[in-house]
C-alpha atoms as a PDB file:
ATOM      1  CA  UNK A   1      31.134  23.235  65.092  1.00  0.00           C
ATOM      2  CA  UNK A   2      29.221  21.887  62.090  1.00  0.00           C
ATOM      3  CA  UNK A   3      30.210  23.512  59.102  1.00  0.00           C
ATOM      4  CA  UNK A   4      27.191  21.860  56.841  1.00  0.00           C
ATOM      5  CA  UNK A   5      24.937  23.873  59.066  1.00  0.00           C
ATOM      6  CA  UNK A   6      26.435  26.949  58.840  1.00  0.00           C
ATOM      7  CA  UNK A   7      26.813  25.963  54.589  1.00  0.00           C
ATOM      8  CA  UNK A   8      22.785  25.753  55.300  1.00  0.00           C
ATOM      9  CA  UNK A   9      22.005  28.701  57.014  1.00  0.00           C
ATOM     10  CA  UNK A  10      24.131  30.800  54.491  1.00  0.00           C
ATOM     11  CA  UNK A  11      21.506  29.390  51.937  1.00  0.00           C
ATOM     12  CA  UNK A  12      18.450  30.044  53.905  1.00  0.00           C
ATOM     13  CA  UNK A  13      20.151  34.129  54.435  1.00  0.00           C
ATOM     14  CA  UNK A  14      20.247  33.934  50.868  1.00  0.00           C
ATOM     15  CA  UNK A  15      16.703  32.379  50.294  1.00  0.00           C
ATOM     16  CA  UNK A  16      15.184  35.182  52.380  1.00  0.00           C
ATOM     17  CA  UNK A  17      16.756  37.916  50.889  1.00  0.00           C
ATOM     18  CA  UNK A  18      15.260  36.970  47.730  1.00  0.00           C
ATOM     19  CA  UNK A  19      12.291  36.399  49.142  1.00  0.00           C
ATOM     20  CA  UNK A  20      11.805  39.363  50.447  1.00  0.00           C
ATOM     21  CA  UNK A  21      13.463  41.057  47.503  1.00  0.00           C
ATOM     22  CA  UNK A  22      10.287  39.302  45.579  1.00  0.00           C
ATOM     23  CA  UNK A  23       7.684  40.108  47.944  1.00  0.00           C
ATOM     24  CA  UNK A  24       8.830  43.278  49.711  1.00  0.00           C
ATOM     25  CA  UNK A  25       5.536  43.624  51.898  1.00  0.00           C
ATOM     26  CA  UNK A  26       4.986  40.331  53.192  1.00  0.00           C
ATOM     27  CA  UNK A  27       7.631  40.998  56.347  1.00  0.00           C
ATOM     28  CA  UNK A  28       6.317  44.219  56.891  1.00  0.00           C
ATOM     29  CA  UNK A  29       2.777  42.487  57.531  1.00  0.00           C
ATOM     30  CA  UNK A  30       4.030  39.756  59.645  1.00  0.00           C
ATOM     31  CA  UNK A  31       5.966  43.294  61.625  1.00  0.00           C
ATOM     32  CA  UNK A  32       2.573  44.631  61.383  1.00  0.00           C
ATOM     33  CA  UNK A  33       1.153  41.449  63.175  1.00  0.00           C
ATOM     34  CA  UNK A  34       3.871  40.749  65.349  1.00  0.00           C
ATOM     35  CA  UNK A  35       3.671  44.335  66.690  1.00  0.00           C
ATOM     36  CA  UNK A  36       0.078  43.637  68.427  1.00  0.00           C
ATOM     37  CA  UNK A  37       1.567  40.319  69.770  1.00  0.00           C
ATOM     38  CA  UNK A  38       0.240  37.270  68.467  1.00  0.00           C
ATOM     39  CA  UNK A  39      -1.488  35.764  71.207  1.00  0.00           C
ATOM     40  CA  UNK A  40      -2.680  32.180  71.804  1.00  0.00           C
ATOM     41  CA  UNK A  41      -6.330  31.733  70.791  1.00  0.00           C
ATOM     42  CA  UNK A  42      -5.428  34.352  68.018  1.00  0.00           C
ATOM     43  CA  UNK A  43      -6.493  32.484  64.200  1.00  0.00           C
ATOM     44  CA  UNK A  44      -4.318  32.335  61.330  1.00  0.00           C
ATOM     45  CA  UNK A  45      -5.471  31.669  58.294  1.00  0.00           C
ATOM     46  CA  UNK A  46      -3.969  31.355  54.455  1.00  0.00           C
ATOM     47  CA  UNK A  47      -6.054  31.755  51.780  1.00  0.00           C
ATOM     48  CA  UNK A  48      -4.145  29.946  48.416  1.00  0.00           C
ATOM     49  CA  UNK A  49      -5.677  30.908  44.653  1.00  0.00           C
ATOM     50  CA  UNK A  50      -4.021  29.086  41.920  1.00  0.00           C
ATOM     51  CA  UNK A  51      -3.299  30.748  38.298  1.00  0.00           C
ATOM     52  CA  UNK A  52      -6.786  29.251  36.973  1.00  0.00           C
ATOM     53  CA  UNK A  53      -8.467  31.081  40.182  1.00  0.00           C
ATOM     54  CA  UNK A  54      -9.133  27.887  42.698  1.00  0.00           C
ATOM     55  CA  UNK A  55      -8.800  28.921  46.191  1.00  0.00           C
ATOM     56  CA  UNK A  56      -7.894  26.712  48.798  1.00  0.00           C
ATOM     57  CA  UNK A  57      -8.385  28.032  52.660  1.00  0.00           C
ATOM     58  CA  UNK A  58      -7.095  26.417  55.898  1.00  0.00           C
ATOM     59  CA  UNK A  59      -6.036  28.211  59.564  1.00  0.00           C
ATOM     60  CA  UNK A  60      -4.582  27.615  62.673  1.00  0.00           C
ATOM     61  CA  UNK A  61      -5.827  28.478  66.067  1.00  0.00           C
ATOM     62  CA  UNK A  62      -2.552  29.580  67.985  1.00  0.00           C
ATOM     63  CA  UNK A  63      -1.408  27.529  70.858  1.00  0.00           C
ATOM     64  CA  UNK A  64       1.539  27.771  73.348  1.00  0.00           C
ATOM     65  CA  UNK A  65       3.473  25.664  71.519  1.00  0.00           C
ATOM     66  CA  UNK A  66       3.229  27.642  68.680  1.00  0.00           C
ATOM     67  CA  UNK A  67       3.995  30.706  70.558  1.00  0.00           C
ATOM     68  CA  UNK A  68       7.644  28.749  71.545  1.00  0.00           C
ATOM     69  CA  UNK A  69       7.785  28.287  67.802  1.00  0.00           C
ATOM     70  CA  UNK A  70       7.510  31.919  66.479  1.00  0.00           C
ATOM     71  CA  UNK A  71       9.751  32.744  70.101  1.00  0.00           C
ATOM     72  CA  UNK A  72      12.309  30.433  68.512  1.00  0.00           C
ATOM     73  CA  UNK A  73      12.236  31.604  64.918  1.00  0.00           C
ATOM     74  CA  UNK A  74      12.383  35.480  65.642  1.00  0.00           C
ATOM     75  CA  UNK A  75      15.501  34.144  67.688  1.00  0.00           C
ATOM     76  CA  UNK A  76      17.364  32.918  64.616  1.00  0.00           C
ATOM     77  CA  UNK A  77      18.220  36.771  64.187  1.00  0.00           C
ATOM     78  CA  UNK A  78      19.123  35.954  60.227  1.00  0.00           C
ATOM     79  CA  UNK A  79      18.376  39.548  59.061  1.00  0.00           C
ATOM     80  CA  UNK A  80      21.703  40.390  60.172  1.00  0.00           C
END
């Protein structure tokens, strides 16, 4: 057993509770999306705007390998 990782995922439990202390409806969107199944092919995209109002745009078109990502992540059960 590796107790540094364990020290490390204790901080990222911690991280996300403030997170989503902070931002209380960004999990219920990514519910929201999750709900209808993100599906490869699907686009994601992130729209940035800094404090003097620059935006800055990218996105992703979803693949399988990104589908084995979000698979793995919503595996990592740390809302318990």
């Amino acid at each position: 057993m590796n107790f540094g990782n364990i020290g490390t995922m204790m901080k990222l439990q911690s991280a996300l509770k403030a997170f989503n202390a902070n931002h209380p409806r960004v999990m219920p969107f990514f519910k929201a999306v999750g709900a209808e199944g993100v599906k490869e092919g699907m686009v994601i995209e992130m729209t940035v705007r800094t404090p003097e109002g620059k935006s800055m745009t990218s996105n992703i078109k979803v693949q399988q390998s990104d589908l084995e990502l979000i698979e793995l992540l919503k595996n990592l059960n740390m809302n318990e």
